[in-house]
Protein backbone atom coordinates (compact mmCIF):
# COMPACT_ATOMS: atom_id res chain seq x y z
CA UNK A 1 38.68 10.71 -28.22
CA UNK A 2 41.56 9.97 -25.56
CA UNK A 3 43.62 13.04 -26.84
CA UNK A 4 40.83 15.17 -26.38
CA UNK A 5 40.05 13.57 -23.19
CA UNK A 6 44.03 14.06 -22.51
CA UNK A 7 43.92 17.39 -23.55
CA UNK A 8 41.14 18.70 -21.18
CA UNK A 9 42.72 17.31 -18.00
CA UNK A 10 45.84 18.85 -18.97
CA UNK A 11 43.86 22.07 -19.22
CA UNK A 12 42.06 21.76 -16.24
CA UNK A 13 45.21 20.84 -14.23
CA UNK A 14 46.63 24.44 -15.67
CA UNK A 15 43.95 25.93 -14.72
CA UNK A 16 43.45 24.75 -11.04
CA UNK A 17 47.57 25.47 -10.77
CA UNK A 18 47.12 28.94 -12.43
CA UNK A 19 43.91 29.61 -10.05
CA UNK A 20 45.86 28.70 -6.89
CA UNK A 21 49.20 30.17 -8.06
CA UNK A 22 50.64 32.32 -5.39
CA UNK A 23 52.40 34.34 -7.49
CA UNK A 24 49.00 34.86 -9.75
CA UNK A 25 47.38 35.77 -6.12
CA UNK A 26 50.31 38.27 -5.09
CA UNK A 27 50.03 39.74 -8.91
CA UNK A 28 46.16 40.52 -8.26
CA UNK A 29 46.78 42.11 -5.26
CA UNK A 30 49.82 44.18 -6.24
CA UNK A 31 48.58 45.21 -9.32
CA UNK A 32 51.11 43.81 -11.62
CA UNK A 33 49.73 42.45 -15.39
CA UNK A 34 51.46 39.28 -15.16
CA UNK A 35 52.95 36.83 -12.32
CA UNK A 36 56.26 37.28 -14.39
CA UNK A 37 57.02 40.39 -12.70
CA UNK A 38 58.52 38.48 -9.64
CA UNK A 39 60.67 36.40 -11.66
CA UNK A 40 62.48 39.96 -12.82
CA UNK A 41 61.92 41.26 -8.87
CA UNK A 42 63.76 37.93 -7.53
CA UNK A 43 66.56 38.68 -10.21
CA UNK A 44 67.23 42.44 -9.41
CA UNK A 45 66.99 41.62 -5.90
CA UNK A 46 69.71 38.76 -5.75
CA UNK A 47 72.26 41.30 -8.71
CA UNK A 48 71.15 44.49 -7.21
CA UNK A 49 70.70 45.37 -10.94
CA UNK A 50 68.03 48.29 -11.26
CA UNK A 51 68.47 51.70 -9.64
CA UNK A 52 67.11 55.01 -9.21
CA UNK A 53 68.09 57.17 -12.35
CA UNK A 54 69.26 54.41 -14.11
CA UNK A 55 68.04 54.00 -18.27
CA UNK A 56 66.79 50.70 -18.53
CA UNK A 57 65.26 48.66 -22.00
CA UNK A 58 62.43 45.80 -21.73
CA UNK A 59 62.68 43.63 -24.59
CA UNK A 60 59.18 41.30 -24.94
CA UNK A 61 57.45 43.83 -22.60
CA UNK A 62 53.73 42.49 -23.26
CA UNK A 63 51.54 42.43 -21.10
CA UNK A 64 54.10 44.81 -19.32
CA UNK A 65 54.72 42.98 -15.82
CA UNK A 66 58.23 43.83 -16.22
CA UNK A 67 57.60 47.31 -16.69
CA UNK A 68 55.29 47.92 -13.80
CA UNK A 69 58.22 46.72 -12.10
CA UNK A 70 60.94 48.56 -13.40
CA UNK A 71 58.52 51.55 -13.17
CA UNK A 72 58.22 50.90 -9.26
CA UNK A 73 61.88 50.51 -8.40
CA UNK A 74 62.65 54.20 -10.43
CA UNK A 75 60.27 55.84 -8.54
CA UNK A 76 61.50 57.30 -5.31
CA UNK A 77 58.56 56.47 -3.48
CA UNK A 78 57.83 52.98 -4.97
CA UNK A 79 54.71 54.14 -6.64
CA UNK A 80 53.00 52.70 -9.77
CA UNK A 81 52.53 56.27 -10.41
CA UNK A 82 54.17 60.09 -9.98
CA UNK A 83 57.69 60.91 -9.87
CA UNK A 84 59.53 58.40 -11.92
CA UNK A 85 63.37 58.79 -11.47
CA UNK A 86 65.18 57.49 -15.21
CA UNK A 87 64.12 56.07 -17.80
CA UNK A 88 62.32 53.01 -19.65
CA UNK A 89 61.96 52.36 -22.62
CA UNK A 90 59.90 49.35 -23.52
CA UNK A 91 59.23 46.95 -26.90
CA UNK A 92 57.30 44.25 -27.72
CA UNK A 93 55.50 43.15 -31.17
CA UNK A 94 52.16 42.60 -29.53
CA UNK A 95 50.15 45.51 -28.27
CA UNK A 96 50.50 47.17 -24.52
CA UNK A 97 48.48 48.80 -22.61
CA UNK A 98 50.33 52.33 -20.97
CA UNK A 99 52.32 52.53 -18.49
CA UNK A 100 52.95 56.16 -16.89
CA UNK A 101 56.27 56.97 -17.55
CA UNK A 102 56.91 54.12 -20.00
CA UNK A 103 58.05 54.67 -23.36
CA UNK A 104 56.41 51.84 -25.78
CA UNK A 105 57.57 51.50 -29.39
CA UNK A 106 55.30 48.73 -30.94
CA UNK A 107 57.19 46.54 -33.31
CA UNK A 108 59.40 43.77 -34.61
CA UNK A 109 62.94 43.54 -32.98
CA UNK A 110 64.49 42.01 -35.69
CA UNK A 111 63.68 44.77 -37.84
CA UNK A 112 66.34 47.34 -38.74
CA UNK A 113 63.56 50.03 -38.71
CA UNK A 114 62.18 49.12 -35.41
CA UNK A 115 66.19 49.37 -33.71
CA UNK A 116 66.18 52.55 -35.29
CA UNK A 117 63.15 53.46 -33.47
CA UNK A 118 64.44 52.33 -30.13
CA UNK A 119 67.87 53.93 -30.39
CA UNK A 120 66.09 57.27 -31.05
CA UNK A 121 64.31 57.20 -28.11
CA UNK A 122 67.50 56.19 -26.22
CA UNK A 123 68.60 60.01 -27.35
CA UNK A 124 72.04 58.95 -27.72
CA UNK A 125 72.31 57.43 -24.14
CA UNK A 126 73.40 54.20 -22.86
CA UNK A 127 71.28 51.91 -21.04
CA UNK A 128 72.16 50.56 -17.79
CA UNK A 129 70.48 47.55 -17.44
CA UNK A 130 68.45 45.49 -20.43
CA UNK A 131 66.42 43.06 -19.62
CA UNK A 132 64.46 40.61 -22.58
CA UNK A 133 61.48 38.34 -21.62
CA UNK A 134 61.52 37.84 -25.57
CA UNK A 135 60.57 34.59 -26.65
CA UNK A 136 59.43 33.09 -29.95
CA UNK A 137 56.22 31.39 -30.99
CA UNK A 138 57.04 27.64 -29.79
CA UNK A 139 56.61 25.23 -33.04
CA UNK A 140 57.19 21.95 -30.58
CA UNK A 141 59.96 21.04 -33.36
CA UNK A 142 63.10 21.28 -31.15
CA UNK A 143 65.53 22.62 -33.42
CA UNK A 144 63.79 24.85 -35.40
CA UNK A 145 62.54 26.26 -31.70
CA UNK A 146 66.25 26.41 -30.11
CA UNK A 147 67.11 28.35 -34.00
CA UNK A 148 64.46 30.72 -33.02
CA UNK A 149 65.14 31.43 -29.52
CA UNK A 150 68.82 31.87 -30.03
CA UNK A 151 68.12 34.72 -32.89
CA UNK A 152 66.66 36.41 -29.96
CA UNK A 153 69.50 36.35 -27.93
CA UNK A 154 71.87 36.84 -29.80
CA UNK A 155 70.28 40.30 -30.99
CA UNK A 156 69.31 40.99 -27.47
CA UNK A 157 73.05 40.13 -26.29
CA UNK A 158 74.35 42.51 -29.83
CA UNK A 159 71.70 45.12 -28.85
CA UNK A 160 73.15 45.08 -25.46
CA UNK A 161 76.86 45.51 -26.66
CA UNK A 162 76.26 48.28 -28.80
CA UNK A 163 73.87 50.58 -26.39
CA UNK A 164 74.22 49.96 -23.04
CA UNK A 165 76.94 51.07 -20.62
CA UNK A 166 80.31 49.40 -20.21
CA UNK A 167 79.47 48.58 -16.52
CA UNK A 168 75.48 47.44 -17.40
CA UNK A 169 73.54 44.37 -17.35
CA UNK A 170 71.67 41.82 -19.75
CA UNK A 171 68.97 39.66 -18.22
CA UNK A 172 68.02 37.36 -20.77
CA UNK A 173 65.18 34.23 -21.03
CA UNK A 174 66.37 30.79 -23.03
CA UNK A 175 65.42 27.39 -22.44
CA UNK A 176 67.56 24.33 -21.61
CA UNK A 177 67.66 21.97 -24.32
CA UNK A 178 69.37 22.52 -27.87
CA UNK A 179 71.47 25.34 -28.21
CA UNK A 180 71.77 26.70 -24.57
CA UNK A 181 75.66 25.36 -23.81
CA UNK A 182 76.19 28.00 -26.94
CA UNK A 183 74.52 30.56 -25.66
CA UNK A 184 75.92 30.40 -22.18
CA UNK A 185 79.47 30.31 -23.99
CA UNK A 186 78.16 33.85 -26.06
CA UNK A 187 77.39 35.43 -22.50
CA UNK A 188 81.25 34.44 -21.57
CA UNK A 189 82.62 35.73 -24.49
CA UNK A 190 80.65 38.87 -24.18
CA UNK A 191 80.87 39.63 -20.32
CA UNK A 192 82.76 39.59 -17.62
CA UNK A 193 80.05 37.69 -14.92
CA UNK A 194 77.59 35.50 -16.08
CA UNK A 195 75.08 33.95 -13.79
CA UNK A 196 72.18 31.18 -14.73
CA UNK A 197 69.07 31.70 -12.36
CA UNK A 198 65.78 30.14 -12.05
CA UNK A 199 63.86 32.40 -9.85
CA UNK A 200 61.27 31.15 -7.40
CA UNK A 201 58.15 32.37 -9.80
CA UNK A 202 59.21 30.24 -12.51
CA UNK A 203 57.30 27.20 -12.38
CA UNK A 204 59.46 23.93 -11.78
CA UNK A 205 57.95 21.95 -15.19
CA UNK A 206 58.94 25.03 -17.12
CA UNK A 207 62.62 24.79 -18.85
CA UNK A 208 63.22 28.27 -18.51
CA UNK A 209 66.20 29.77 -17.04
CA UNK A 210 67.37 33.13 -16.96
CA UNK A 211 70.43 34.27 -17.50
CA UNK A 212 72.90 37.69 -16.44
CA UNK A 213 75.65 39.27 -17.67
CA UNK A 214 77.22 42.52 -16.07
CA UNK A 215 80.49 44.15 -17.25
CA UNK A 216 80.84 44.08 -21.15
CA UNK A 217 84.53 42.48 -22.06
């Protein structure tokens, strides 16, 4: 009875913090799907990553927060709609809803058929920026977790080496815990600035941390 007592504060708490989140407020009124889209708008800001005509890939895109985004900053007005200046191409094994101008491929990253997919709709181009919000189902066993999340990255971070632009940029999610001093090593060994950053809209009890490499070696 005192876990389940336990477990209903702890979901009331969540709630009452979700409820009064600013960043779930600002979502609401800006239209965005998730509050997550200011954690990649505080990133591009501060790198100056995305750009008008650029190509970029969302990796993990459900609900799509980070594609509304992306959308907005390659249209010359700013608009969730209209003219759309480049090109996104978005992935995610869970369903999403469509986003004008966004190209969705539904499916499995790790899947040799489902790369296939998404370099096809690349056309032969290079991206110029990728960004991954990909994370795995959580198991609460910490090794077999950090195992999981570092598959991700490390396809996200091959993905990234073999179709995007010599000059482009990786925006990645991981955790601190097991694991991370490795995959903060990876980014060194694969470009030439890497920068950790825990934007605003990331909540401070959450161990993520997001991390950037520009300029392939």
């Amino acid at each position: 009875m005192k876990t389940k007592t336990k477990s209903k504060k702890v979901n009331k708490n969540w709630l009452y913090d979700h409820i009064n989140d600013p960043y779930v407020k600002a979502a609401q009124k800006d239209g965005y799907r998730a509050r997550a889209a200011y954690k990649l708008k505080e990133i591009d800001e501060s790198f100056k990553l995305i750009h008008p005509g650029h190509t970029v890939v969302d990796l993990g895109c459900a609900p799509g927060a980070w594609s509304q985004y992306v959308r907005r900053r390659l249209s010359p007005s700013g608009a969730a709609v209209g003219e759309l200046n480049g090109r996104i191409i978005s992935l995610d094994l869970l369903p999403m809803e469509p986003i004008e101008g966004v190209h969705y491929i539904q499916g499995d990253f790790r899947e040799e058929e489902v790369l296939a997919q998404l370099e096809e709709a690349m056309g032969g181009g290079k991206a110029d920026v990728v960004v991954s919000d990909m994370a795995p189902n959580l198991s609460g066993h910490g090794s077999t977790d950090a195992a999981r999340v570092a598959v991700l990255i490390e396809m996200a971070v091959d993905f990234a080496v073999n179709n995007m632009k010599p000059e482009g940029s990786l925006v990645v999610k991981l955790f601190h815990g097991s694991g991370y001093d490795e995959l903060v090593n990876l980014f060194k060994q694969t470009f030439k600035v890497v920068k950790p950053v825990k934007p605003k809209a990331s909540r401070d009890r959450s161990a993520e941390i997001f991390l950037v490499g520009t300029g392939l070696k």
